[in-house]
C-alpha atoms as a PDB file:
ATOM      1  CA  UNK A   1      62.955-106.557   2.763  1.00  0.00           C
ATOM      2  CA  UNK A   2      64.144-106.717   5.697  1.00  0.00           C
ATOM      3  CA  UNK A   3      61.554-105.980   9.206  1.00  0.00           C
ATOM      4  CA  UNK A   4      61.835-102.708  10.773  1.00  0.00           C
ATOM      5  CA  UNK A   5      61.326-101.037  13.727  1.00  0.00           C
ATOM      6  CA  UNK A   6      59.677 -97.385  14.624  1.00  0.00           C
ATOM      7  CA  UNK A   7      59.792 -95.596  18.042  1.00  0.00           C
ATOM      8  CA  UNK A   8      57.024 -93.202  18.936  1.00  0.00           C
ATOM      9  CA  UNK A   9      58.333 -91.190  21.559  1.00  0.00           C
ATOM     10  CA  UNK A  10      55.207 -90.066  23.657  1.00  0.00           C
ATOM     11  CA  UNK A  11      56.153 -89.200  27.182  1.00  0.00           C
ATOM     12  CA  UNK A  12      55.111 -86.737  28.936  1.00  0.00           C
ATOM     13  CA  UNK A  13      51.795 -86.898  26.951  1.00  0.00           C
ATOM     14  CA  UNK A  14      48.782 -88.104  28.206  1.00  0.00           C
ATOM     15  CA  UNK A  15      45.928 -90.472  27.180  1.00  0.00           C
ATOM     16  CA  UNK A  16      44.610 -90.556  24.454  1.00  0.00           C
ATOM     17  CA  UNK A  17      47.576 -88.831  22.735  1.00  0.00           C
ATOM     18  CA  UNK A  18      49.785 -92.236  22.785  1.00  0.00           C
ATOM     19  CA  UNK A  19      46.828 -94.174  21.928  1.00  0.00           C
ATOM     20  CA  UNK A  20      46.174 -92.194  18.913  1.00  0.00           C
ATOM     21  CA  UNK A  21      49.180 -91.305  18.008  1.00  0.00           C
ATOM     22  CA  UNK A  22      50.489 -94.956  17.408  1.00  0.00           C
ATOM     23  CA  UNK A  23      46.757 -95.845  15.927  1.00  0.00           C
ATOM     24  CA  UNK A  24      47.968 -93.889  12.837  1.00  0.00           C
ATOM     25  CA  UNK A  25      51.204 -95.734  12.633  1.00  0.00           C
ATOM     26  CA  UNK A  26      50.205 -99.464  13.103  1.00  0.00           C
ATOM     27  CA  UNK A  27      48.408 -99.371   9.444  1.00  0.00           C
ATOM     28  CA  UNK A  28      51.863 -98.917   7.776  1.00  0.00           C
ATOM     29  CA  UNK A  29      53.691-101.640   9.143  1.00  0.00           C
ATOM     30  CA  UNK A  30      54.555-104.669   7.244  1.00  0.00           C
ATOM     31  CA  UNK A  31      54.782-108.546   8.110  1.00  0.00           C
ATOM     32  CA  UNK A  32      57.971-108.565  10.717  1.00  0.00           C
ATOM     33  CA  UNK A  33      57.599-104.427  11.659  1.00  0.00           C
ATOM     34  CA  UNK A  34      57.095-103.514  15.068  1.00  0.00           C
ATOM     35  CA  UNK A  35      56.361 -99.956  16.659  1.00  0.00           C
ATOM     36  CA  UNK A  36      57.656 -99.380  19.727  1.00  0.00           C
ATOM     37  CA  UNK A  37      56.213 -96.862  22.024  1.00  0.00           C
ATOM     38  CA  UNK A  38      57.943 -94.850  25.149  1.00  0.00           C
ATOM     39  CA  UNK A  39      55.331 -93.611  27.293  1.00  0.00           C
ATOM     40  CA  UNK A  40      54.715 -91.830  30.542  1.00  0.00           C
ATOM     41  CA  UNK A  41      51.062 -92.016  31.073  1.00  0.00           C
ATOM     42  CA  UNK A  42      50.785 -95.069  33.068  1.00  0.00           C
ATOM     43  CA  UNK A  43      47.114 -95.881  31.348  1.00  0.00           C
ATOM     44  CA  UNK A  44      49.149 -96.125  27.532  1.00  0.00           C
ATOM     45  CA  UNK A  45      49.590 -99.685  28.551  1.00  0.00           C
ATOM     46  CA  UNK A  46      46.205-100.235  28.792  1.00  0.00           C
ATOM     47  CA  UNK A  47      45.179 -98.515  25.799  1.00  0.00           C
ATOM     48  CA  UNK A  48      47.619 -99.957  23.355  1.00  0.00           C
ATOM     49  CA  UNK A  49      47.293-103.544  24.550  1.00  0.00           C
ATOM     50  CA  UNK A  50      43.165-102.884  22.821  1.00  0.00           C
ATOM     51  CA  UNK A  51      44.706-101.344  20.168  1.00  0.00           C
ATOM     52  CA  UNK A  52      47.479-104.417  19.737  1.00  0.00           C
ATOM     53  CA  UNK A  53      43.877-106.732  20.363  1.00  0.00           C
ATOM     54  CA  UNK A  54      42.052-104.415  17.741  1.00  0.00           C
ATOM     55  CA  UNK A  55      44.957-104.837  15.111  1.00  0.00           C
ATOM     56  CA  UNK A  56      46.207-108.277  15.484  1.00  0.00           C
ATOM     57  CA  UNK A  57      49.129-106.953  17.180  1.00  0.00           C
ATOM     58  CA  UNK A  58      52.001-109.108  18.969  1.00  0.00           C
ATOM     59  CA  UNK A  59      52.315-106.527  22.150  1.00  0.00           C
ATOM     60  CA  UNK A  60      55.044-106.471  24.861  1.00  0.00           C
ATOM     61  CA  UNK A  61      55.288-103.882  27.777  1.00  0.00           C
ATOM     62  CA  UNK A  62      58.584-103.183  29.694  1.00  0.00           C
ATOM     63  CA  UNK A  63      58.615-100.421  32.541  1.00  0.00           C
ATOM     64  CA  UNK A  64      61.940 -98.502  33.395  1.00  0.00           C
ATOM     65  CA  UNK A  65      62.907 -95.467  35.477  1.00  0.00           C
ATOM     66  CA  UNK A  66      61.671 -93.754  32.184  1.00  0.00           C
ATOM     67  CA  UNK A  67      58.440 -94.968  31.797  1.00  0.00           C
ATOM     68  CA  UNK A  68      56.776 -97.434  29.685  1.00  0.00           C
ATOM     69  CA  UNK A  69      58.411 -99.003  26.258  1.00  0.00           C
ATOM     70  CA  UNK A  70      55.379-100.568  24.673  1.00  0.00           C
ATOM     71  CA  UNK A  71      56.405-102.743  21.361  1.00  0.00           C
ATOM     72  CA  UNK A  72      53.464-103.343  19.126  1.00  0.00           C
ATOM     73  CA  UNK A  73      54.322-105.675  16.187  1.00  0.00           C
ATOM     74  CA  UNK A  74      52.931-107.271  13.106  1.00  0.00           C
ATOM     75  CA  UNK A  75      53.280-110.987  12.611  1.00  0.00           C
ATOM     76  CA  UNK A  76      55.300-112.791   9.586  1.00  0.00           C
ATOM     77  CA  UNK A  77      52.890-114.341   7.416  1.00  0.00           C
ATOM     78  CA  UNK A  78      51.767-117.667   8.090  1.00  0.00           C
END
């Protein structure tokens, strides 16, 4: 199967809405998924880098004129 990619569109929410929000997502994605997350809080970062460390998570920030795009993703098995 091939890997897929979610987007959690959280902006204009604040912490820990993001956080928890892409908490109850992260469990469902397979080997090669990634979730990525568009943010306006500027503490989101913050809070999903633990939850990338938590999870095992590769984790990548970008900022724009838009906010944050936070990709959380789940590594191909070894």
């Amino acid at each position: 199967m091939d890997p897929m990619e979610r987007e959690l569109d959280v902006r204009g929410l604040s912490c820990p809405i993001p956080y928890v929000r892409a908490r109850a997502l992260v469990g469902s994605l397979a080997p090669g998924d990634a979730l990525v997350v568009l943010a306006t809080d500027p503490e989101a970062p913050v809070d999903l880098g633990a939850l990338a460390a938590d999870e095992a998570l590769g984790f990548h920030v970008e900022r724009d004129e838009h906010g944050w795009r936070v990709r959380l993703s789940r590594g191909h098995p070894g």
